[in-house]
Protein backbone atom coordinates (compact mmCIF):
# COMPACT_ATOMS: atom_id res chain seq x y z
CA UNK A 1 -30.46 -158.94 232.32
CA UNK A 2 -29.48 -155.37 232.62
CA UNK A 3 -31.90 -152.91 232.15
CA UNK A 4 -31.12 -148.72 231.39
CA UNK A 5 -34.24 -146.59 231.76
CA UNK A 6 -34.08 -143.13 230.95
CA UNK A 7 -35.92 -140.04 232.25
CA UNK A 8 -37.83 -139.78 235.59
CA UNK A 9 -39.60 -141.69 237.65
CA UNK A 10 -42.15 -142.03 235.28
CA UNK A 11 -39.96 -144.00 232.49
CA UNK A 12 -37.90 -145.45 235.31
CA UNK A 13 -40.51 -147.48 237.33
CA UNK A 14 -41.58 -149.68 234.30
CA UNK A 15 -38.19 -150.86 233.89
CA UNK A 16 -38.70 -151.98 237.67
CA UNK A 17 -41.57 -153.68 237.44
CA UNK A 18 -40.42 -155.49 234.37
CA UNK A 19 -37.38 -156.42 236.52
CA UNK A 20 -39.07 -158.15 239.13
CA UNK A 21 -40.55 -160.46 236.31
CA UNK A 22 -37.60 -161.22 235.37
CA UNK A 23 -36.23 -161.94 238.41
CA UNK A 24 -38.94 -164.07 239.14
CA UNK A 25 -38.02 -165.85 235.72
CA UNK A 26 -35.03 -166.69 237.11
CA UNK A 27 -32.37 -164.04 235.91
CA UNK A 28 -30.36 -162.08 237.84
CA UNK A 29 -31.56 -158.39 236.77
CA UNK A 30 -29.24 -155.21 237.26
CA UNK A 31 -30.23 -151.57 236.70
CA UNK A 32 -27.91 -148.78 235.34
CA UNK A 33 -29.83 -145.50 236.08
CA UNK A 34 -29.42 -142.33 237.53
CA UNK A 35 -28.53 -142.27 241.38
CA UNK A 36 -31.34 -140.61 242.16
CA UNK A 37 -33.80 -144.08 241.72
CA UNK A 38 -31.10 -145.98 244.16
CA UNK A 39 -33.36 -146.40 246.66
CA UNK A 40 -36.19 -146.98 244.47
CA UNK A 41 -33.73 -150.08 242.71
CA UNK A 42 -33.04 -151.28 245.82
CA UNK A 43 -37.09 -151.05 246.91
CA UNK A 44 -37.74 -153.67 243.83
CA UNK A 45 -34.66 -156.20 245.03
CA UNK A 46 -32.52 -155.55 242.02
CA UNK A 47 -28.83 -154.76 241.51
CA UNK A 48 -28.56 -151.00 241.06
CA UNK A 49 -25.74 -149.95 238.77
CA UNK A 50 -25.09 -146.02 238.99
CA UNK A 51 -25.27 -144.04 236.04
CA UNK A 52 -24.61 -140.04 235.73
CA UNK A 53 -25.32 -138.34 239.03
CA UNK A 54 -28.06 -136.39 240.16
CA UNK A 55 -27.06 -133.22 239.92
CA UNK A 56 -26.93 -133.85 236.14
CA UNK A 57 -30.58 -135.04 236.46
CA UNK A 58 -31.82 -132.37 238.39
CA UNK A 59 -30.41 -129.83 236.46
CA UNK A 60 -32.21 -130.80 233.55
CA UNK A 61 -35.25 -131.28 235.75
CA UNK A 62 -35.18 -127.67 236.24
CA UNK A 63 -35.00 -126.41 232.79
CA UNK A 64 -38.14 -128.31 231.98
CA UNK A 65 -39.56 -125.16 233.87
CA UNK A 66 -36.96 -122.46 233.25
CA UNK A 67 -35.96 -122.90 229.35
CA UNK A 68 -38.15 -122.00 226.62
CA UNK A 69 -40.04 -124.63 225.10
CA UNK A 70 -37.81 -125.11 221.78
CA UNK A 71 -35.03 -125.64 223.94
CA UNK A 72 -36.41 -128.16 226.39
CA UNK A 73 -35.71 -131.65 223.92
CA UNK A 74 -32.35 -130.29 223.12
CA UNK A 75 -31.23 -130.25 226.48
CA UNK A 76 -32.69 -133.36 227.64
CA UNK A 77 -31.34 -134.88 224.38
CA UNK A 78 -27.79 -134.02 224.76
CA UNK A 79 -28.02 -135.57 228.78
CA UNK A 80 -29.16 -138.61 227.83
CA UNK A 81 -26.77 -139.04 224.53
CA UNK A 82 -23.94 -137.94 227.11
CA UNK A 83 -24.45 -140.62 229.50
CA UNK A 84 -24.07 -143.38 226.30
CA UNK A 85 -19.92 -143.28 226.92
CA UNK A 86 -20.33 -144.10 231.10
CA UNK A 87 -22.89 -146.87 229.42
CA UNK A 88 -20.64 -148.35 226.84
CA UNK A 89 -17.71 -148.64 229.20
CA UNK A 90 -19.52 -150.79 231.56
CA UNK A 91 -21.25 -152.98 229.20
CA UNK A 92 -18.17 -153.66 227.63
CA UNK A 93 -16.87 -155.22 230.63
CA UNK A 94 -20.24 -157.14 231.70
CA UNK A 95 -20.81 -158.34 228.41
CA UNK A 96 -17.77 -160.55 228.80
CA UNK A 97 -18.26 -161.60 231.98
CA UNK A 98 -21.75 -163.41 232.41
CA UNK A 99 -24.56 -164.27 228.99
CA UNK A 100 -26.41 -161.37 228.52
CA UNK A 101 -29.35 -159.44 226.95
CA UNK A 102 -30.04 -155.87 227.10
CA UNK A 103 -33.06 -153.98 227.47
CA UNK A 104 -33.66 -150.25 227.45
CA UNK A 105 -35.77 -147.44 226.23
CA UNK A 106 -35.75 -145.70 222.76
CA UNK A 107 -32.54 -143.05 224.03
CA UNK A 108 -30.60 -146.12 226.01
CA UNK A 109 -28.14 -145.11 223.13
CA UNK A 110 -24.84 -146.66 225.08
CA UNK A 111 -26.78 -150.35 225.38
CA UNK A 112 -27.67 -149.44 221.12
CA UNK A 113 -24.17 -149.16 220.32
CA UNK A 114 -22.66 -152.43 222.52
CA UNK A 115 -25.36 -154.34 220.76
CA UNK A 116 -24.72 -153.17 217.45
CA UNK A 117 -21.08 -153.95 218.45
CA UNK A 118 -20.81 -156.83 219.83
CA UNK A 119 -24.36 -158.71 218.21
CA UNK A 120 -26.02 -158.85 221.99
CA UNK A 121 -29.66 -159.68 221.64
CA UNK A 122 -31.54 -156.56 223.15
CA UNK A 123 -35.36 -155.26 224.08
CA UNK A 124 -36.59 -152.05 223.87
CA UNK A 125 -39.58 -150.77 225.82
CA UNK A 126 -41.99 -148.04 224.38
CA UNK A 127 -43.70 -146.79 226.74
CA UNK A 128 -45.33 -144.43 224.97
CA UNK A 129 -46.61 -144.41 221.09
CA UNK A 130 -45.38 -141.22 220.40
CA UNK A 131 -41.56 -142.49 219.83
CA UNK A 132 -42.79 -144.86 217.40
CA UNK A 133 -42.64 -142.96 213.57
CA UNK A 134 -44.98 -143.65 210.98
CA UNK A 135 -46.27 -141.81 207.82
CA UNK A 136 -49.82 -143.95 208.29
CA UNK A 137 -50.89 -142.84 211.22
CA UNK A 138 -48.44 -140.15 212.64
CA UNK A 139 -48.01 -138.99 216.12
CA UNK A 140 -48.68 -135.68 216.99
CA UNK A 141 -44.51 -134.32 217.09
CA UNK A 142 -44.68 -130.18 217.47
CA UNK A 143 -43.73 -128.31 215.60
CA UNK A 144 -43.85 -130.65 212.68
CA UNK A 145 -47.18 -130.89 210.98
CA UNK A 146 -47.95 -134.61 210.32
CA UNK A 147 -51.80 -134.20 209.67
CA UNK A 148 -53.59 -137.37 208.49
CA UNK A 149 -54.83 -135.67 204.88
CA UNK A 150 -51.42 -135.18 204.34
CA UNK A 151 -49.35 -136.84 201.49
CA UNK A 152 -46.52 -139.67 203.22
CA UNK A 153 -43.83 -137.88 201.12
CA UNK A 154 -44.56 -134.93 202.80
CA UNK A 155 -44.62 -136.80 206.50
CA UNK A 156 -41.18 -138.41 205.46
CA UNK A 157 -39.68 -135.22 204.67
CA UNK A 158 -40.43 -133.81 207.71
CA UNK A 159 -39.26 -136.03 209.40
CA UNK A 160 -36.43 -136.18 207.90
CA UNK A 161 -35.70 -132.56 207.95
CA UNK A 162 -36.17 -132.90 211.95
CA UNK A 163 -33.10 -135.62 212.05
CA UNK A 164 -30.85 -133.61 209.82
CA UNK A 165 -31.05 -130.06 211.36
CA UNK A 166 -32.13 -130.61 214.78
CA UNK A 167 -31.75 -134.64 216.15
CA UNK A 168 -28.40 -135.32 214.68
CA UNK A 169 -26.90 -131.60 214.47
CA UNK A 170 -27.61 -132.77 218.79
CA UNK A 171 -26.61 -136.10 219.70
CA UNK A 172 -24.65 -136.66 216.32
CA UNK A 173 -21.26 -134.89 217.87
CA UNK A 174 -21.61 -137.27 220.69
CA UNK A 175 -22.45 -140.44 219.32
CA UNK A 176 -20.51 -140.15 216.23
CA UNK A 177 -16.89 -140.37 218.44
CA UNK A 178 -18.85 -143.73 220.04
CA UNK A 179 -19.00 -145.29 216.79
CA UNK A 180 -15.73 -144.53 216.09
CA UNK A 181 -13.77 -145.93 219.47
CA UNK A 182 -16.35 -148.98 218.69
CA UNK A 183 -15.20 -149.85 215.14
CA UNK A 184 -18.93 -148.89 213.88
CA UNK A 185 -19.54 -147.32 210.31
CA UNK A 186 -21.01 -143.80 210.24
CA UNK A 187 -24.40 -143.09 210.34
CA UNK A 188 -26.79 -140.39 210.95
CA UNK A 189 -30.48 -140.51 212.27
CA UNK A 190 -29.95 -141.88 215.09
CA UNK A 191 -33.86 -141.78 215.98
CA UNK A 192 -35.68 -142.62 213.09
CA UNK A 193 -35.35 -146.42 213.51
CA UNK A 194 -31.59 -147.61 214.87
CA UNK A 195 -32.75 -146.37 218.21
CA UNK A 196 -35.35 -149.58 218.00
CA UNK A 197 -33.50 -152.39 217.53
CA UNK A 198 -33.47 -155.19 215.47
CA UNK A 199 -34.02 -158.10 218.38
CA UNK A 200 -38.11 -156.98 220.02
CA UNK A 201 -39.69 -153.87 220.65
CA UNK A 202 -42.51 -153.74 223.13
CA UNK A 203 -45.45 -151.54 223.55
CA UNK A 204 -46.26 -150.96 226.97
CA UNK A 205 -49.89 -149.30 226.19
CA UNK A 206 -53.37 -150.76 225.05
CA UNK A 207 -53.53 -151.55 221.29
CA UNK A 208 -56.91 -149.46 221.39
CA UNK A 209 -54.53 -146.98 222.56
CA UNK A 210 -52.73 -146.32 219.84
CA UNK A 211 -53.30 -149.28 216.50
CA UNK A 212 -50.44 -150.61 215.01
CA UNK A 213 -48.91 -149.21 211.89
CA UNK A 214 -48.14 -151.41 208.79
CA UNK A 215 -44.49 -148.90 209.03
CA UNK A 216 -43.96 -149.79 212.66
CA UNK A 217 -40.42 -152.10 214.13
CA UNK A 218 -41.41 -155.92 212.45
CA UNK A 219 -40.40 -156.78 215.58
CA UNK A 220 -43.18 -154.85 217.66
CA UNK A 221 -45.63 -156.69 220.00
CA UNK A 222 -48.15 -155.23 222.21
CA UNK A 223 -47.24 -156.22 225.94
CA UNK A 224 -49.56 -153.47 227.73
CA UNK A 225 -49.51 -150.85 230.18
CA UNK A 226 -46.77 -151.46 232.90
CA UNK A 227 -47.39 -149.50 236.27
CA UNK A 228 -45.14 -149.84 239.37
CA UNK A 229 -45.76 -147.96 242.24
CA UNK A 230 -42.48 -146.79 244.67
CA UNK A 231 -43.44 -147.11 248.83
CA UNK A 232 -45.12 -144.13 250.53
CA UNK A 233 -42.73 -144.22 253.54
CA UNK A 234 -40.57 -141.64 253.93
CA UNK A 235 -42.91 -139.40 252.31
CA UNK A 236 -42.85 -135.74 253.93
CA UNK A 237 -46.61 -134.87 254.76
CA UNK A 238 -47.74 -130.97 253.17
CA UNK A 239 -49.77 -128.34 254.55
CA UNK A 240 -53.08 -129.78 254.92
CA UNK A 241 -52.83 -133.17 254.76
CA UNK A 242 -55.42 -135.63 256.30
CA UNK A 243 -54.25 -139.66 256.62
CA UNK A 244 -57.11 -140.11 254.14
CA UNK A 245 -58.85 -138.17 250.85
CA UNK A 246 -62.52 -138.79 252.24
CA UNK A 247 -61.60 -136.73 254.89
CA UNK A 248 -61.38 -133.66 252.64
CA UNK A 249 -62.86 -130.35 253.84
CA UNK A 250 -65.86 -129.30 251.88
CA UNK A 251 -65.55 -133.01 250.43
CA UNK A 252 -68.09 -135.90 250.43
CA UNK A 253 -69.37 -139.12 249.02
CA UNK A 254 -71.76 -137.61 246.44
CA UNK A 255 -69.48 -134.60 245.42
CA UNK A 256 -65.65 -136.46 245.17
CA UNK A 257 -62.68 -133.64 245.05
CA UNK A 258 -60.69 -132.81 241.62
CA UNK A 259 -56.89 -133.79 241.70
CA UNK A 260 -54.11 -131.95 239.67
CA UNK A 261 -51.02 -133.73 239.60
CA UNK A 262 -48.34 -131.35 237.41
CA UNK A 263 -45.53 -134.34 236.93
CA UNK A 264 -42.15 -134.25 236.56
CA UNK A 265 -41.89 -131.14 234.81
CA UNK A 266 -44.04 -129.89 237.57
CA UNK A 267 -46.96 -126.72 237.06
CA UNK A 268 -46.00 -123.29 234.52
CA UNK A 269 -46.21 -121.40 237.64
CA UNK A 270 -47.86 -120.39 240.65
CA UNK A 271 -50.85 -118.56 239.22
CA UNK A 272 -51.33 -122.46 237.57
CA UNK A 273 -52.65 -123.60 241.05
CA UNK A 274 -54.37 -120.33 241.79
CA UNK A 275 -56.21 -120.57 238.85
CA UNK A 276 -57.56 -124.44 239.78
CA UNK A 277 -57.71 -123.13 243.89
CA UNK A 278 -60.12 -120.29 242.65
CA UNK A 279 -62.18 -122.68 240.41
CA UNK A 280 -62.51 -125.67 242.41
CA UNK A 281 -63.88 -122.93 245.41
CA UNK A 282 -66.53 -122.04 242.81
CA UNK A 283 -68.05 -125.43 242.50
CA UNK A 284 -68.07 -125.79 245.55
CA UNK A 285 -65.20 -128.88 245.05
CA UNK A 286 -62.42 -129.96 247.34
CA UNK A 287 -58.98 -130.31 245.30
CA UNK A 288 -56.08 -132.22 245.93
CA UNK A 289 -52.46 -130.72 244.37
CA UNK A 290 -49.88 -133.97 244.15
CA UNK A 291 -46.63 -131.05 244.36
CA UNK A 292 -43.33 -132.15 246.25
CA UNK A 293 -42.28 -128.02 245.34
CA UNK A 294 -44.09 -126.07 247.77
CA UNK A 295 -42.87 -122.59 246.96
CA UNK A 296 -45.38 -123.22 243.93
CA UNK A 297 -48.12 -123.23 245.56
CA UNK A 298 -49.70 -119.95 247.13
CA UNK A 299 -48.39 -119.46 250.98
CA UNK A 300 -52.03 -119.57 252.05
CA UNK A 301 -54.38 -122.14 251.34
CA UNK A 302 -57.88 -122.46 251.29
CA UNK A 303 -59.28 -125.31 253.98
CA UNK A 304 -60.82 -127.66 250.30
CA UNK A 305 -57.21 -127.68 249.81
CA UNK A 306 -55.22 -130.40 250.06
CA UNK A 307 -51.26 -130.76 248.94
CA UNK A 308 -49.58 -134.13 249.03
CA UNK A 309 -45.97 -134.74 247.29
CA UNK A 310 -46.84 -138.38 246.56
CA UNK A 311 -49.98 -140.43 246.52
CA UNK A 312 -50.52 -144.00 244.71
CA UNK A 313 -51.98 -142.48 241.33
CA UNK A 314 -54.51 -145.64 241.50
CA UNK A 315 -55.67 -145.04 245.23
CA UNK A 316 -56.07 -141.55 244.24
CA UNK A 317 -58.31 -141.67 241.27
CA UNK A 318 -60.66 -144.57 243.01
CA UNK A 319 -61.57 -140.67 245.28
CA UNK A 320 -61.66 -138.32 243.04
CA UNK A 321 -64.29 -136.83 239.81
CA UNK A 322 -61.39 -135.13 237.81
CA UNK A 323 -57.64 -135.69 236.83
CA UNK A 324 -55.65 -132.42 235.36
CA UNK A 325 -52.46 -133.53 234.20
CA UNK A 326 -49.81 -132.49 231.96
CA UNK A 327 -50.30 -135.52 229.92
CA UNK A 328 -48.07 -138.48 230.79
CA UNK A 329 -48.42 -142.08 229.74
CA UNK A 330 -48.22 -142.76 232.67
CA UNK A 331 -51.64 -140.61 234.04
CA UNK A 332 -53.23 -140.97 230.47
CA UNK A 333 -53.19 -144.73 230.81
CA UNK A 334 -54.12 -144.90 234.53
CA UNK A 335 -57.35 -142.35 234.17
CA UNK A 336 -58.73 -144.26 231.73
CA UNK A 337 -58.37 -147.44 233.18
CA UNK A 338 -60.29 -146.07 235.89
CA UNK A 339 -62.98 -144.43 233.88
CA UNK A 340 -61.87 -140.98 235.26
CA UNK A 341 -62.43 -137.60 232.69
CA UNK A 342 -58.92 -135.95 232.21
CA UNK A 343 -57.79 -132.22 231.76
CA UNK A 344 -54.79 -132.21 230.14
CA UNK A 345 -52.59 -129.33 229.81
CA UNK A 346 -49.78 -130.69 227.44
CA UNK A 347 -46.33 -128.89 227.40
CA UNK A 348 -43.69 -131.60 226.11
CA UNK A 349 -42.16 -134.44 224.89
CA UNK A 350 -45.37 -137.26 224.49
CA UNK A 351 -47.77 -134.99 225.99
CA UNK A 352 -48.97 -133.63 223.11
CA UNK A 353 -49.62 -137.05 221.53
CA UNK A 354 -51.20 -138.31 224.56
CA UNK A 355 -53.14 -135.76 224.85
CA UNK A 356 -54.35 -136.34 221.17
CA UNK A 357 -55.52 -139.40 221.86
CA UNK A 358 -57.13 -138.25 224.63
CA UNK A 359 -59.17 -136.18 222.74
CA UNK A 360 -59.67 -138.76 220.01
CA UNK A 361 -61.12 -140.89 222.49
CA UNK A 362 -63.73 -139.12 224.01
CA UNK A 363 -62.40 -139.35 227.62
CA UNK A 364 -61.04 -135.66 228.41
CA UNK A 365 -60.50 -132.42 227.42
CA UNK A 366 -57.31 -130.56 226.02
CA UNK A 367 -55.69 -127.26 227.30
CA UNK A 368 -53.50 -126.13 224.84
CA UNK A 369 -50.08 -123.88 225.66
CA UNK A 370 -52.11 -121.04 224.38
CA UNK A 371 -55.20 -121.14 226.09
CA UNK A 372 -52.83 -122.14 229.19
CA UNK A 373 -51.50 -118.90 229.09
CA UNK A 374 -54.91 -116.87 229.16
CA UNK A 375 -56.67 -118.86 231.96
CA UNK A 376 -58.21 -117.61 234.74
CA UNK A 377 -60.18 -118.44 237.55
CA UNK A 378 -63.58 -117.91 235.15
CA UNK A 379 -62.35 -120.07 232.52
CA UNK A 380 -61.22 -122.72 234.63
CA UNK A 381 -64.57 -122.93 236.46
CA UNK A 382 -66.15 -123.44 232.85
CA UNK A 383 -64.13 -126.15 231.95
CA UNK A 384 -64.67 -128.20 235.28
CA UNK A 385 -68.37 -127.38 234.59
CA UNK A 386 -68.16 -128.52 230.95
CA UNK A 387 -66.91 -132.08 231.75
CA UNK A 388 -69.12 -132.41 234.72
CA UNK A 389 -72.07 -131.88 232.92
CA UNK A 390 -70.81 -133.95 229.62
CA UNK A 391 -73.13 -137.10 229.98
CA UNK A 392 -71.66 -138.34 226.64
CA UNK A 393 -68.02 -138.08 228.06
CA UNK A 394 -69.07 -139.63 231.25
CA UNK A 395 -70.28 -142.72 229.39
CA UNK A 396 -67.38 -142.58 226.86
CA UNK A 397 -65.04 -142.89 229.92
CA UNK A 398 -66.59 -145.88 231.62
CA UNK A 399 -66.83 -147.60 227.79
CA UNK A 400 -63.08 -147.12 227.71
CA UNK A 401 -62.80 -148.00 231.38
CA UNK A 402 -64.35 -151.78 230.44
CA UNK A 403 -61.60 -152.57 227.49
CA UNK A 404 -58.36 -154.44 228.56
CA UNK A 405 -56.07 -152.81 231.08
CA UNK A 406 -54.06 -155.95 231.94
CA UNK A 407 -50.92 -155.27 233.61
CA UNK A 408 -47.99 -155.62 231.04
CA UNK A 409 -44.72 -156.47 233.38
CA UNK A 410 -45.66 -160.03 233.06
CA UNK A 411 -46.19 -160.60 229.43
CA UNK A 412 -42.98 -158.26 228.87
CA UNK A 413 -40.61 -160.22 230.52
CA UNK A 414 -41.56 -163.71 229.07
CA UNK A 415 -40.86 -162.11 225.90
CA UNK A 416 -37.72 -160.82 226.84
CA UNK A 417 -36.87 -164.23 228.12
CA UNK A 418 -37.28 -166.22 225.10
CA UNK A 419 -35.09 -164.14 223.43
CA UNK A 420 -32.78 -164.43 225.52
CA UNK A 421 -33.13 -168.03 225.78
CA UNK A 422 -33.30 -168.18 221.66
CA UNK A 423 -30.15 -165.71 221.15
CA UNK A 424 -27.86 -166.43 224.43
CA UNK A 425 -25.74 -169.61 224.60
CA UNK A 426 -24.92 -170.48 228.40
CA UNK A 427 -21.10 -170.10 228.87
């Protein structure tokens, strides 16, 4: 089995935890990711096979902060359509060597191509509804406009239009060459549904989540959220830091701190946390800031405030009354599992549809780029206050809490395996 996640830790650990399934099924499972998740490879007992380096990674890391917003997919488009040739060269080779199947993400665009090539039965994981087009019910993509009163002409247009002038015009000079050194005919959008596969596509979220679409993969099955959590050792403690969350200044049973965790992409900028510093103090709230970057945060901190760079998300919302989060599957999926009311401040990628669904739900609130921009210390304050004193939240939150949350890693890789063990003939 060799699995190629793509992205952060976020749409790396999955892949992990899906691995060790697998393993346990009997295959031998390698990895082919960035360098940077070596350690974390090696921490889950599977082969790690590098791919890129991590300067590339952390480059584009960076201009999730530093780039304007229309420029943020197109860079972290073109990195991961780049990193397809490294891909294909490899898999060429393994594919000979041992039976194989193949399982990546959506943009695992080298593993696409060999098993377009070459007929290799593959898997892709979505770990996130957002990837997954439809003109039923559409995901929220900005800056298209795929409203539900619309007209599906209109919806396919769009979409459309997006492939032709932005997807391909990206990742079309790069993958076209690919095709070409592979034999392959031409094509063009690359995203709308070759990026699938033809062999099993699995959701890795709740089907309440998001309900399938009659225009969805044929091949789609709901597997469920898929959480893996890297070890805490090693971790560098920040300012403030107690060895446990109860211990919070200005914290207690009765009155359980708010959390912000900023992800990946980490916060818009310093005045982010002074905003949520200033607000928490009002209510008289302790707040814990999950930040490895520690010139974002102010250089003095107020004694309710506690910075950690890493903390189990599910030890962390078992202590705390609030989640603020930019809106990850990842956090999404985790808060309501644990019947915790979200704050999400959306800025990219899936966060936007997440966020939606958030909304749609019942279970949090939405901060939008624009009202992101004008917050201050006052308007934070009332939208703690808001969901604190929403009863009807509150009991949407622990409705949503009691619907499945199984654990999908299991489920996923029995599926991969009987495709494997349907497709594969033992050499």
């Amino acid at each position: 089995m060799l699995l190629n996640p793509n992205g952060s830790g976020g749409d790396v650990y999955p892949f992990l935890a899906v691995g060790k399934q697998l393993q346990r099924l009997g295959h031998h499972v390698g990895v082919m990711t960035n360098p940077l998740f070596k350690e974390r490879v090696g921490e889950a007992g599977l082969e790690f096979i590098p791919l890129g380096s991590e300067e590339e990674l952390n480059r584009v890391g960076q201009s999730l902060t530093s780039l304007p917003k229309s420029r943020i997919w197109e860079v972290a488009l073109r990195w991961t359509a780049e990193s397809a040739a490294q891909a294909v060269d490899y898999l060429e080779q393994r594919r000979t060597r041992y039976p194989t199947m193949l399982v990546g993400s959506p943009l695992s665009f080298g593993m696409r191509l060999i098993a377009e090539k070459y007929q290799v039965p593959s898997a892709t994981l979505v770990l996130s509804p957002y990837v997954l087009r439809s003109v039923m019910a559409s995901p929220v993509v900005p800056p298209l406009f795929l409203h539900d009163w619309m007209p599906k002409w209109l919806k396919r247009l769009q979409f459309w239009a997006a492939d032709r002038w932005g997807i391909d015009r990206v990742i079309g000079p790069i993958l076209g060459p690919l095709r070409r050194q592979l034999a392959l005919e031409p094509r063009t959008r690359f995203l709308h549904d070759w990026c699938m596969g033809p062999d099993l596509v699995l959701g890795c979220f709740p089907e309440w989540f998001a309900p399938v679409q009659r225009d969805w993969p044929c091949t789609f099955q709901y597997v469920g959220p898929i959480h893996w959590e890297p070890s805490t050792l090693g971790q560098k403690r920040g300012p403030n830091r107690e060895a446990d969350l109860t211990e919070l200044h200005c914290a207690d049973a009765n009155r359980p701190p708010i959390a912000i965790l900023a992800g990946s992409g980490g916060a818009p900028s310093q005045d982010f946390y002074r905003v949520w510093i200033s607000a928490s103090e009002a209510m008289g709230r302790g707040l814990v800031i999950i930040e490895k970057d520690l010139a974002m945060l102010p250089s003095a901190l107020p004694k309710h405030v506690q910075v950690v760079p890493y903390y189990p998300l599910e030890q962390l919302l078992r202590q705390v009354s609030i989640l603020i989060h930019s809106g990850s599957i990842g956090a999404t999926l985790r808060c309501a599992a644990a019947g915790i009311p979200q704050l999400v401040f959306p800025r990219f990628n899936d966060q936007f549809d997440n966020a939606a669904r958030v909304r749609q739900l019942g279970i949090g609130t939405v901060l939008k780029p624009a009202a992101l921009r004008r917050l201050d210390g006052d308007l934070a304050t009332a939208r703690l206050t808001r969901l604190f004193n929403n009863a009807r939240l509150q009991q949407q939150c622990q409705a949503v809490a009691n619907r499945p949350h199984t654990d999908g890693a299991s489920l996923a890789a029995q599926l991969i395996d009987q495709v494997f063990r349907r497709r594969v003939q033992p050499t």
